[in-house]
PDB file of N, CA and C in Angstrom:
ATOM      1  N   UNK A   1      37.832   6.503  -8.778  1.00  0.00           N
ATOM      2  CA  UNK A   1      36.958   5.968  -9.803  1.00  0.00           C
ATOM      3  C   UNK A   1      36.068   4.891  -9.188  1.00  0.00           C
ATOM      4  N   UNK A   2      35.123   4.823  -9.646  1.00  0.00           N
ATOM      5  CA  UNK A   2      33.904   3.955  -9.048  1.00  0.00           C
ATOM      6  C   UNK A   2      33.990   2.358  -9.434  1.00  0.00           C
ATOM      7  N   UNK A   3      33.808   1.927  -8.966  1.00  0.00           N
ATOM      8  CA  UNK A   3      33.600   0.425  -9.102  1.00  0.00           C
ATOM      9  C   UNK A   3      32.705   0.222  -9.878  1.00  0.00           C
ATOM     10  N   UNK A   4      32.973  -0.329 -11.548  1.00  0.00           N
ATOM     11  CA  UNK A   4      31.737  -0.878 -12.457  1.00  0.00           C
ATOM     12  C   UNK A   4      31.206  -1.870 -11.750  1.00  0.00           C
ATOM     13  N   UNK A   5      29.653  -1.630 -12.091  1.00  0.00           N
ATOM     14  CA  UNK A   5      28.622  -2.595 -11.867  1.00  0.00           C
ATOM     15  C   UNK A   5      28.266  -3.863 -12.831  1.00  0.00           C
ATOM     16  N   UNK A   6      28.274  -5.034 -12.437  1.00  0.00           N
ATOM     17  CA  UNK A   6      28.234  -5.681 -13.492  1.00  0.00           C
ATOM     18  C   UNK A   6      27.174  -6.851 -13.324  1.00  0.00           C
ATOM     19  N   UNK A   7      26.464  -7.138 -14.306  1.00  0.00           N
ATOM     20  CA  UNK A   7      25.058  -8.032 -13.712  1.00  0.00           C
ATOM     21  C   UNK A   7      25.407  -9.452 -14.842  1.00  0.00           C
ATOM     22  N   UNK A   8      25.490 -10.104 -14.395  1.00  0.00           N
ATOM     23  CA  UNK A   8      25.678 -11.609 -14.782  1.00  0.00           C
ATOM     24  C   UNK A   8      24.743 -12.313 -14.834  1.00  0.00           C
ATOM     25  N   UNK A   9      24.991 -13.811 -15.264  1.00  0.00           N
ATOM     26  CA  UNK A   9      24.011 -14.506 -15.214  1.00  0.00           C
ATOM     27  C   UNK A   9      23.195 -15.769 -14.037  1.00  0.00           C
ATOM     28  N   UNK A  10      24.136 -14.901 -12.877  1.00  0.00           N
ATOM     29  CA  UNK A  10      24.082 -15.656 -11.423  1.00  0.00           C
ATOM     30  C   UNK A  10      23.594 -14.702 -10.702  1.00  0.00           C
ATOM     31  N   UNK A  11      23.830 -13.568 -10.995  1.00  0.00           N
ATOM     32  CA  UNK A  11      23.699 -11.915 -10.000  1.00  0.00           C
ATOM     33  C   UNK A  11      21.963 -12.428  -9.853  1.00  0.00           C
ATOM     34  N   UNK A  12      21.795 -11.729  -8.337  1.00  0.00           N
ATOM     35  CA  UNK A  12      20.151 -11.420  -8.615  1.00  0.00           C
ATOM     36  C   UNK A  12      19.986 -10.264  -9.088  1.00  0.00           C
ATOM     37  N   UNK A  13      20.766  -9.507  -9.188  1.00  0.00           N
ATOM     38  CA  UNK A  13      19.680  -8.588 -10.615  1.00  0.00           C
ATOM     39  C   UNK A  13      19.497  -9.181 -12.277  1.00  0.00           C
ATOM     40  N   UNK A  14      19.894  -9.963 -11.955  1.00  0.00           N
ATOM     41  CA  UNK A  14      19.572 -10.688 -13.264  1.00  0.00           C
ATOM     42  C   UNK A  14      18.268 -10.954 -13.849  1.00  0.00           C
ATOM     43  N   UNK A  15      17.352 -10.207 -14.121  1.00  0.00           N
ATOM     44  CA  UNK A  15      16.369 -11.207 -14.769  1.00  0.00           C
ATOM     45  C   UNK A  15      16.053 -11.099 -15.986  1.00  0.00           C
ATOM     46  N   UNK A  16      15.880 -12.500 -16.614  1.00  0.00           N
ATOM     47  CA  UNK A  16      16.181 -13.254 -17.664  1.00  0.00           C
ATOM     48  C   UNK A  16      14.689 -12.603 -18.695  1.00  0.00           C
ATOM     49  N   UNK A  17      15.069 -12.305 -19.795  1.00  0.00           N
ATOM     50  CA  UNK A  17      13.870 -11.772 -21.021  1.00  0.00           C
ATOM     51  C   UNK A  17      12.580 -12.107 -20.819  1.00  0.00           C
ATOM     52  N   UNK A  18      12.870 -13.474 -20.445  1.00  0.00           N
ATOM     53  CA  UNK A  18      11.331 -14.379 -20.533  1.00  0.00           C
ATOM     54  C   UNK A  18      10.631 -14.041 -19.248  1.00  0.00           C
ATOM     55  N   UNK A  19      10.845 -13.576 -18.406  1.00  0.00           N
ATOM     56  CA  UNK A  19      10.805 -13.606 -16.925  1.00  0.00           C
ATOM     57  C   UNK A  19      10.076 -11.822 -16.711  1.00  0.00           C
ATOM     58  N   UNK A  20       9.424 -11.668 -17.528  1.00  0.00           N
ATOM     59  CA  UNK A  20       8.768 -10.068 -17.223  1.00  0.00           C
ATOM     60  C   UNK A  20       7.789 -10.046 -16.492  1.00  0.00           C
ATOM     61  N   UNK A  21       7.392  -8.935 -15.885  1.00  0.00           N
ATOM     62  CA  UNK A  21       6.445  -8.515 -15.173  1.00  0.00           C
ATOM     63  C   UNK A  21       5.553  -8.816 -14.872  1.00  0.00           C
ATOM     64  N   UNK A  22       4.748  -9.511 -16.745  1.00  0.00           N
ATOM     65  CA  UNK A  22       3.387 -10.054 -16.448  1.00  0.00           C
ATOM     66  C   UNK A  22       3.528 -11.666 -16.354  1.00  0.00           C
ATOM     67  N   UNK A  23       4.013 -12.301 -16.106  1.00  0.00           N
ATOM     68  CA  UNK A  23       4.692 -13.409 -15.803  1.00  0.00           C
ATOM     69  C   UNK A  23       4.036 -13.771 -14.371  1.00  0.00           C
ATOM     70  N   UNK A  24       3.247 -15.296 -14.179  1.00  0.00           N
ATOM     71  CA  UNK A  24       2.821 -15.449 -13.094  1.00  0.00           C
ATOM     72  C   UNK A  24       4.043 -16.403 -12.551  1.00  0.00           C
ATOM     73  N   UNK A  25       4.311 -16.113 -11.170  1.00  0.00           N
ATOM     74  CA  UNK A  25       5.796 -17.114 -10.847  1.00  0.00           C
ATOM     75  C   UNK A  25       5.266 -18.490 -10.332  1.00  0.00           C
ATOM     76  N   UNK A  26       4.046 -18.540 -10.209  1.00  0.00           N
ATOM     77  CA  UNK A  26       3.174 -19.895  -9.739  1.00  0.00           C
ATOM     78  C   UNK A  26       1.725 -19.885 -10.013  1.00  0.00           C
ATOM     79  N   UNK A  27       1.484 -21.083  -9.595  1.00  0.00           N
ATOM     80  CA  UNK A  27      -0.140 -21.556 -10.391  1.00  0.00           C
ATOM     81  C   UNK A  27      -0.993 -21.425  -9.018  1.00  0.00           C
ATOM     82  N   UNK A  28      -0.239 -21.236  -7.662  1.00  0.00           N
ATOM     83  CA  UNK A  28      -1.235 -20.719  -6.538  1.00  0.00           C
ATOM     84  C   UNK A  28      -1.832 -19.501  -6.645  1.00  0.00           C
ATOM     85  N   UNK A  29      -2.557 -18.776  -6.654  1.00  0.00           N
ATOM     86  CA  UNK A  29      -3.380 -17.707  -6.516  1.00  0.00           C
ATOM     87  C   UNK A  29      -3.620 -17.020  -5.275  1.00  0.00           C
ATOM     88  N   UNK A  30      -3.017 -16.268  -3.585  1.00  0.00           N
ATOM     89  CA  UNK A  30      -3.719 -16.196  -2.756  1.00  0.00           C
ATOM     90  C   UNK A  30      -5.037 -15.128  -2.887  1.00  0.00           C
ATOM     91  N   UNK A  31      -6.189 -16.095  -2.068  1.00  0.00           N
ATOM     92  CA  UNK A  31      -7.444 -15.841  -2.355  1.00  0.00           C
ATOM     93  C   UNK A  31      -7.709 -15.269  -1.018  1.00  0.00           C
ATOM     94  N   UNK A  32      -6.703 -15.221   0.103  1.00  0.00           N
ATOM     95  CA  UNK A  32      -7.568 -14.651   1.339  1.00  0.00           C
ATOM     96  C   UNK A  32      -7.456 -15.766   1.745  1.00  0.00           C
ATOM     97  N   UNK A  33      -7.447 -16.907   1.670  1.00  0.00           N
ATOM     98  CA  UNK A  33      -7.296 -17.824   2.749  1.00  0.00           C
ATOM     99  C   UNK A  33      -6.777 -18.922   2.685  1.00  0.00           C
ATOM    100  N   UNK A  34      -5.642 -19.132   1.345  1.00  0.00           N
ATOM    101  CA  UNK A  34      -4.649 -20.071   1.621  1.00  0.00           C
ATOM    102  C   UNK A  34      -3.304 -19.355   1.721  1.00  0.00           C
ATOM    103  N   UNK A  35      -3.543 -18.497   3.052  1.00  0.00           N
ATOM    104  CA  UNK A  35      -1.825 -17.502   2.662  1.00  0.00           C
ATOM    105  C   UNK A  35      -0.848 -18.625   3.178  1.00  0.00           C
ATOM    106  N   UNK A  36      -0.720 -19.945   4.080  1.00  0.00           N
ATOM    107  CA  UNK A  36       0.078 -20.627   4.051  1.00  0.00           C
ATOM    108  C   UNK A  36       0.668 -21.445   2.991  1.00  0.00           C
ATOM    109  N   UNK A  37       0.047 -22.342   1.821  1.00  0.00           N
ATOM    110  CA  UNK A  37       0.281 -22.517   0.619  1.00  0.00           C
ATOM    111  C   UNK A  37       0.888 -21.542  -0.487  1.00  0.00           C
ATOM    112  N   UNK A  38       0.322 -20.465  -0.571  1.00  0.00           N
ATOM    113  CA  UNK A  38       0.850 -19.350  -1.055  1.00  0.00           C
ATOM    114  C   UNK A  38       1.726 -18.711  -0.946  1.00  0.00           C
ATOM    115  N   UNK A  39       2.316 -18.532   0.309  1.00  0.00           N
ATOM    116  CA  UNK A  39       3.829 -17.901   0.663  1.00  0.00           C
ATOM    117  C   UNK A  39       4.818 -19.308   0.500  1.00  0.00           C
ATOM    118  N   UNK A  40       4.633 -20.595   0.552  1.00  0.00           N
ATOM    119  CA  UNK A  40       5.361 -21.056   0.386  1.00  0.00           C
ATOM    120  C   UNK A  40       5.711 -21.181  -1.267  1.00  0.00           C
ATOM    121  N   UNK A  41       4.885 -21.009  -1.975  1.00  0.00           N
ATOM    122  CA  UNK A  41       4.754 -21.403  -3.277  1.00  0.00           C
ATOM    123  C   UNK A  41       5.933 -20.239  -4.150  1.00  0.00           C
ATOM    124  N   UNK A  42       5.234 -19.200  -3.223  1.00  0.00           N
ATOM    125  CA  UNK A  42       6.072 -17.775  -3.740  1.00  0.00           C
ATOM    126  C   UNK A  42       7.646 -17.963  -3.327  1.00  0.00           C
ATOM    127  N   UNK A  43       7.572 -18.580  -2.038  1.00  0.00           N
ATOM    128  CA  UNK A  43       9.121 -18.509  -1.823  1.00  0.00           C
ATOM    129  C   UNK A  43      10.127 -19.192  -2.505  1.00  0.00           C
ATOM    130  N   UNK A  44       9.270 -20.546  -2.490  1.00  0.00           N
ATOM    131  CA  UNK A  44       9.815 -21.560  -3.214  1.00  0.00           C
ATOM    132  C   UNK A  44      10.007 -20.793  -4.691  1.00  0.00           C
ATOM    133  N   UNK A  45       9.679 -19.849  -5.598  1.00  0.00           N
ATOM    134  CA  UNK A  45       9.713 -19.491  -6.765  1.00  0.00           C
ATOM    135  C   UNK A  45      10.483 -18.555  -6.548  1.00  0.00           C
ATOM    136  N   UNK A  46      10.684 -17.565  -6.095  1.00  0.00           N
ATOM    137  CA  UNK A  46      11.545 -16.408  -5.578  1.00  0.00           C
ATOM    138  C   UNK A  46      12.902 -17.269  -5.250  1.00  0.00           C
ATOM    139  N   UNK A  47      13.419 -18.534  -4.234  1.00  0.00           N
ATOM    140  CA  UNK A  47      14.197 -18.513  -4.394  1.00  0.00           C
ATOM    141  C   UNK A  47      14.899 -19.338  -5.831  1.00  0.00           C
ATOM    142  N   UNK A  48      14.248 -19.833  -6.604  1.00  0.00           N
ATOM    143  CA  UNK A  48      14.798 -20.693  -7.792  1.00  0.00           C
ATOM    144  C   UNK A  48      15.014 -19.825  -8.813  1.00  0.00           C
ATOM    145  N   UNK A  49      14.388 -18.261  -8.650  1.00  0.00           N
ATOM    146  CA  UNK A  49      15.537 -17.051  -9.403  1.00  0.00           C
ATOM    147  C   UNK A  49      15.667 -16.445  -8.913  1.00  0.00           C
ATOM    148  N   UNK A  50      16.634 -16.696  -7.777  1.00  0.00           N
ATOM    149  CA  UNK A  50      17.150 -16.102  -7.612  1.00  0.00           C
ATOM    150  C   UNK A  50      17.366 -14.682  -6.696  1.00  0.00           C
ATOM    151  N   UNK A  51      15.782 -14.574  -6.388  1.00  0.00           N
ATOM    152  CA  UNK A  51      14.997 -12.742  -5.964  1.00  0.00           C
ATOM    153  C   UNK A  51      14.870 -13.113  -4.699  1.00  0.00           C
ATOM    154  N   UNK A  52      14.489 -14.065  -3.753  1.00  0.00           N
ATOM    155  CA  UNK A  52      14.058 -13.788  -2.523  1.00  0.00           C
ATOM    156  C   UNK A  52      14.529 -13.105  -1.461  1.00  0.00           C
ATOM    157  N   UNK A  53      15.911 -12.674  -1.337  1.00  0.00           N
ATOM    158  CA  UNK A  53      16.793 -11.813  -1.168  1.00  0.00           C
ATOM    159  C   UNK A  53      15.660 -10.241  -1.081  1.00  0.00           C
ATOM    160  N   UNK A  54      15.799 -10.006  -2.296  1.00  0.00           N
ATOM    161  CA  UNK A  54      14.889  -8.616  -2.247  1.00  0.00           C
ATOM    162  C   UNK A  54      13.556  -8.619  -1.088  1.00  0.00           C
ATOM    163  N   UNK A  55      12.723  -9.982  -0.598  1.00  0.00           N
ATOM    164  CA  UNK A  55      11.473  -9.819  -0.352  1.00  0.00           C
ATOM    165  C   UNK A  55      11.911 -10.067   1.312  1.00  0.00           C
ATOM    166  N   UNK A  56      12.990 -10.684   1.758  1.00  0.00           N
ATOM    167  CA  UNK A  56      13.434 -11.201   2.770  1.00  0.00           C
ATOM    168  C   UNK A  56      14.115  -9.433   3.270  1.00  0.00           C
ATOM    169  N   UNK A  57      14.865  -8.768   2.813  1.00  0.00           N
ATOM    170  CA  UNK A  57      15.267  -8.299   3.290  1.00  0.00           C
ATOM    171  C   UNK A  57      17.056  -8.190   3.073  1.00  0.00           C
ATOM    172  N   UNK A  58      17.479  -9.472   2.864  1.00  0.00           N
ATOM    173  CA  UNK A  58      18.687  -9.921   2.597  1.00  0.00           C
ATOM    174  C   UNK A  58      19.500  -9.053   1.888  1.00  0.00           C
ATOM    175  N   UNK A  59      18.976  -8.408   0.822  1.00  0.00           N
ATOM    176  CA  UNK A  59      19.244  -7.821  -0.242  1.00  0.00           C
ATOM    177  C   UNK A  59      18.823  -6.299  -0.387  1.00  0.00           C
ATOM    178  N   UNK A  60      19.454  -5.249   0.188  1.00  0.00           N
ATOM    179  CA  UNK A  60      19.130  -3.963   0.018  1.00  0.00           C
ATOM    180  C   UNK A  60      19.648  -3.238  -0.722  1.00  0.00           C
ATOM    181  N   UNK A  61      19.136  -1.966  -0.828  1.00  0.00           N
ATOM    182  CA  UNK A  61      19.823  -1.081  -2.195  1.00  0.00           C
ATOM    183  C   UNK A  61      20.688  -0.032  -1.382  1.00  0.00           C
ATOM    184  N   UNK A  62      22.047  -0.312  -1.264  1.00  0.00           N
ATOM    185  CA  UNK A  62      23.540  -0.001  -0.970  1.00  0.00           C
ATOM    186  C   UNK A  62      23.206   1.463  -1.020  1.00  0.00           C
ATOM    187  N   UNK A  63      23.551   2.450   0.322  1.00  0.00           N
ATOM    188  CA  UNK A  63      23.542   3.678   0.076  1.00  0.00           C
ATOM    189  C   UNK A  63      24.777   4.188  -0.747  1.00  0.00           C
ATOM    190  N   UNK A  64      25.727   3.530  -0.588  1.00  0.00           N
ATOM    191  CA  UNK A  64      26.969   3.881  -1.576  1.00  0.00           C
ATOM    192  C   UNK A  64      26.542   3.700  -3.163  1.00  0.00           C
ATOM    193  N   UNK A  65      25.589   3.093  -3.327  1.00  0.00           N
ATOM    194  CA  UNK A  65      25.725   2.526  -4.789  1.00  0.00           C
ATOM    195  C   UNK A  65      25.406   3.282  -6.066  1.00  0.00           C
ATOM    196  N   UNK A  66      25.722   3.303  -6.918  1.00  0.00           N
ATOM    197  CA  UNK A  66      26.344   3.749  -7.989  1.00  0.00           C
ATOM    198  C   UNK A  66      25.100   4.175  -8.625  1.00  0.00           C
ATOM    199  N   UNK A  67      24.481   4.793  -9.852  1.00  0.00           N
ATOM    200  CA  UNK A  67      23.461   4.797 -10.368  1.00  0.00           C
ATOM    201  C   UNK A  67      22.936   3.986 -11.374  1.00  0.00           C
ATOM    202  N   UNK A  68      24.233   3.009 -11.804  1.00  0.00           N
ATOM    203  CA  UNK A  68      23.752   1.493 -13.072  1.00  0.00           C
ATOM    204  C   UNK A  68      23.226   0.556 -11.845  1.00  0.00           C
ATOM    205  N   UNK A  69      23.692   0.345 -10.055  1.00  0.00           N
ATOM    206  CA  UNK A  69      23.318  -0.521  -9.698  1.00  0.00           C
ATOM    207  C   UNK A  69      21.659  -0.047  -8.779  1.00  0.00           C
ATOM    208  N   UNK A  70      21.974   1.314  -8.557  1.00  0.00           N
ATOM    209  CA  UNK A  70      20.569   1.650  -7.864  1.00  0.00           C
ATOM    210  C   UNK A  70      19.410   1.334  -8.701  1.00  0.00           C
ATOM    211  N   UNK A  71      19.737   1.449 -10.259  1.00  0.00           N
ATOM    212  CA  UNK A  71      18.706   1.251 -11.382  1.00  0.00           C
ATOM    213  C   UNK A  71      18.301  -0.160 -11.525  1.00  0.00           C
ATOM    214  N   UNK A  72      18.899  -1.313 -11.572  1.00  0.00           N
ATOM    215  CA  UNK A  72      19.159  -1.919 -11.323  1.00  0.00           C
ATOM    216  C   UNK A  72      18.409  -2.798  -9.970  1.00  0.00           C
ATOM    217  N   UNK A  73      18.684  -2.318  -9.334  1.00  0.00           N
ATOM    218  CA  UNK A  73      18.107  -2.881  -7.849  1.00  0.00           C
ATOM    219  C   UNK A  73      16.195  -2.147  -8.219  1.00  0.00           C
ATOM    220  N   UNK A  74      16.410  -1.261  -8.803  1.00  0.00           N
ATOM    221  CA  UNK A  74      14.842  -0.614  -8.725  1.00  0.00           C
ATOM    222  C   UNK A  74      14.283  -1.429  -9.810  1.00  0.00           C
ATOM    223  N   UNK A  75      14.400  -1.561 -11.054  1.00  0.00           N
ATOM    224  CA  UNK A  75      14.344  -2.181 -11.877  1.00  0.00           C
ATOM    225  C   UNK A  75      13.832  -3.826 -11.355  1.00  0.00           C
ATOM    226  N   UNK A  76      14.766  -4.622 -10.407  1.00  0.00           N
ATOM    227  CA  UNK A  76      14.142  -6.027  -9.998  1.00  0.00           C
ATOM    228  C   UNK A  76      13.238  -6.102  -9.055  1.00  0.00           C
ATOM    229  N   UNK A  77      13.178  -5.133  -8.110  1.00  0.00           N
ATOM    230  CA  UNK A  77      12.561  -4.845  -7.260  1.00  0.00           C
ATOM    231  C   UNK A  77      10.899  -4.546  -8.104  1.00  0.00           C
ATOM    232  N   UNK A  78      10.376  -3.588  -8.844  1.00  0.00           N
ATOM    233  CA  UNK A  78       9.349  -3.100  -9.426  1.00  0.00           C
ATOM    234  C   UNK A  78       9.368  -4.959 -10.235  1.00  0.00           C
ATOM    235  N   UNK A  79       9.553  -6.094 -10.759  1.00  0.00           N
ATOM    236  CA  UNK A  79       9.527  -6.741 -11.370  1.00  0.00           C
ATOM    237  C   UNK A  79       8.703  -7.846 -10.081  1.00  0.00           C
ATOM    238  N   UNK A  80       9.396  -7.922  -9.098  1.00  0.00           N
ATOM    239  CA  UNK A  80       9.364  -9.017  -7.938  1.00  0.00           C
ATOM    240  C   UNK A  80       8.083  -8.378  -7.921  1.00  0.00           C
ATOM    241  N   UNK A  81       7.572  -6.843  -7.409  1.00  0.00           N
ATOM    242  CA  UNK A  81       6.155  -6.353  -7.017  1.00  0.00           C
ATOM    243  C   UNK A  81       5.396  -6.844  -7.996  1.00  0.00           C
ATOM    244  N   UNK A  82       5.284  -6.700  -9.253  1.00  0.00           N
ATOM    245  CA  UNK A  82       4.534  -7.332 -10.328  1.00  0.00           C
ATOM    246  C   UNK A  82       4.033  -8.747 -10.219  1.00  0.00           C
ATOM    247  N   UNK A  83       5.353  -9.272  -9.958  1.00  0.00           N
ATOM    248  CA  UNK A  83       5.212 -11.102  -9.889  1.00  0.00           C
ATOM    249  C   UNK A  83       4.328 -10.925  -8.608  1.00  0.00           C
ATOM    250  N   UNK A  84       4.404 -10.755  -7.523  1.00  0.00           N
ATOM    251  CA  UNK A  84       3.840 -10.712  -6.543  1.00  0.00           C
ATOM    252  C   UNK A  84       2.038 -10.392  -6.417  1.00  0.00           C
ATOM    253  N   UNK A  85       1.943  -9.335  -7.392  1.00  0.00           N
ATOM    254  CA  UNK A  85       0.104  -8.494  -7.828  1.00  0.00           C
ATOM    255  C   UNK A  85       0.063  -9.733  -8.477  1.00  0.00           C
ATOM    256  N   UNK A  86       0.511 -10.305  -9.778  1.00  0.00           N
ATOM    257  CA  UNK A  86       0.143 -10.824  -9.939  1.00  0.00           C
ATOM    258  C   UNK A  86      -0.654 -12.660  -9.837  1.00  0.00           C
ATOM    259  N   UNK A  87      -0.163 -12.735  -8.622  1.00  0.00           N
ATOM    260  CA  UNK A  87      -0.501 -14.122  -8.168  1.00  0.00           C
ATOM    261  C   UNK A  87      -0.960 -13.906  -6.597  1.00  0.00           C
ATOM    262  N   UNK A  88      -2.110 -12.611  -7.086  1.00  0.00           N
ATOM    263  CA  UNK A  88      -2.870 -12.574  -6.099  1.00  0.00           C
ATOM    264  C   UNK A  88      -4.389 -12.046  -6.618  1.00  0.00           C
ATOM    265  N   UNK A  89      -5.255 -12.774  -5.916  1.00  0.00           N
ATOM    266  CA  UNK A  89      -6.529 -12.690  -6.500  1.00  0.00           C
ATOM    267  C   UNK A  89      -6.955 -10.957  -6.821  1.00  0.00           C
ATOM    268  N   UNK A  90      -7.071 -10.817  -7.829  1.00  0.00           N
ATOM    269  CA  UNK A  90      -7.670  -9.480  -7.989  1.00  0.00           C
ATOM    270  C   UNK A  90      -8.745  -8.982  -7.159  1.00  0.00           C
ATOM    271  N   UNK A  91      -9.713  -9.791  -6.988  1.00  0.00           N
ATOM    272  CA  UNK A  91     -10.255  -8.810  -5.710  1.00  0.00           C
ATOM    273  C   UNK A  91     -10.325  -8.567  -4.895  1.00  0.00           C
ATOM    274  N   UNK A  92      -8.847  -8.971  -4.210  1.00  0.00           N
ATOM    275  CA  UNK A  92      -8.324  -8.577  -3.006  1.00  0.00           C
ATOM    276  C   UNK A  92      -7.303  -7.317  -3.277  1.00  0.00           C
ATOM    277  N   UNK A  93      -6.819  -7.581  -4.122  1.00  0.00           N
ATOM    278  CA  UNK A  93      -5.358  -6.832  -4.930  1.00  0.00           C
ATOM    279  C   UNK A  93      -5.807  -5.350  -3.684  1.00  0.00           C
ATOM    280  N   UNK A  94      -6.647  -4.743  -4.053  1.00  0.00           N
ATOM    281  CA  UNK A  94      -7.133  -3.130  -3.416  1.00  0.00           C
ATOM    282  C   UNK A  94      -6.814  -3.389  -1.642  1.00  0.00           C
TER     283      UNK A  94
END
């Protein structure tokens, strides 16, 4: 029998209602040419929920893993990409 998956309120798959997609995770914008301000801004926000794990690498999606946690991992992952488009200047976005 498989090991239930279980997402808490410490887990990084956790993310919290308020915390959706269109959600900017900071008030930096990279424009093309403050990517040093900007990656720090992001990191600094990524790690205070918790996600930087996913962007680092730290955190991969377990070939063993189950299909509540692969969903799961895809699920925060597609959320982090969002946060990410979105606190970047659109006309670079392309």
């Amino acid at each position: 029998m498989s090991k239930k998956f279980v997402i808490d309120n410490t887990s990084p798959y956790f993310v919290h209602p308020s915390e959706g997609s269109g959600i900017s995770i900071t008030a930096v914008t990279f424009n093309g040419e403050n990517y040093d301000l900007w990656e720090k801004a992001v990191t600094t926000a990524l790690r205070s929920k918790n996600k930087l794990g996913f962007v680092n690498g730290t955190i991969k999606l377990n070939d063993g893993a189950n299909q509540s946690e692969k969903d799961a991992w895809e699920m925060v992952n597609s959320t982090i990409c969002s946060w990410l488009l979105n606190v970047i200047d659109p006309k670079i976005r392309p």
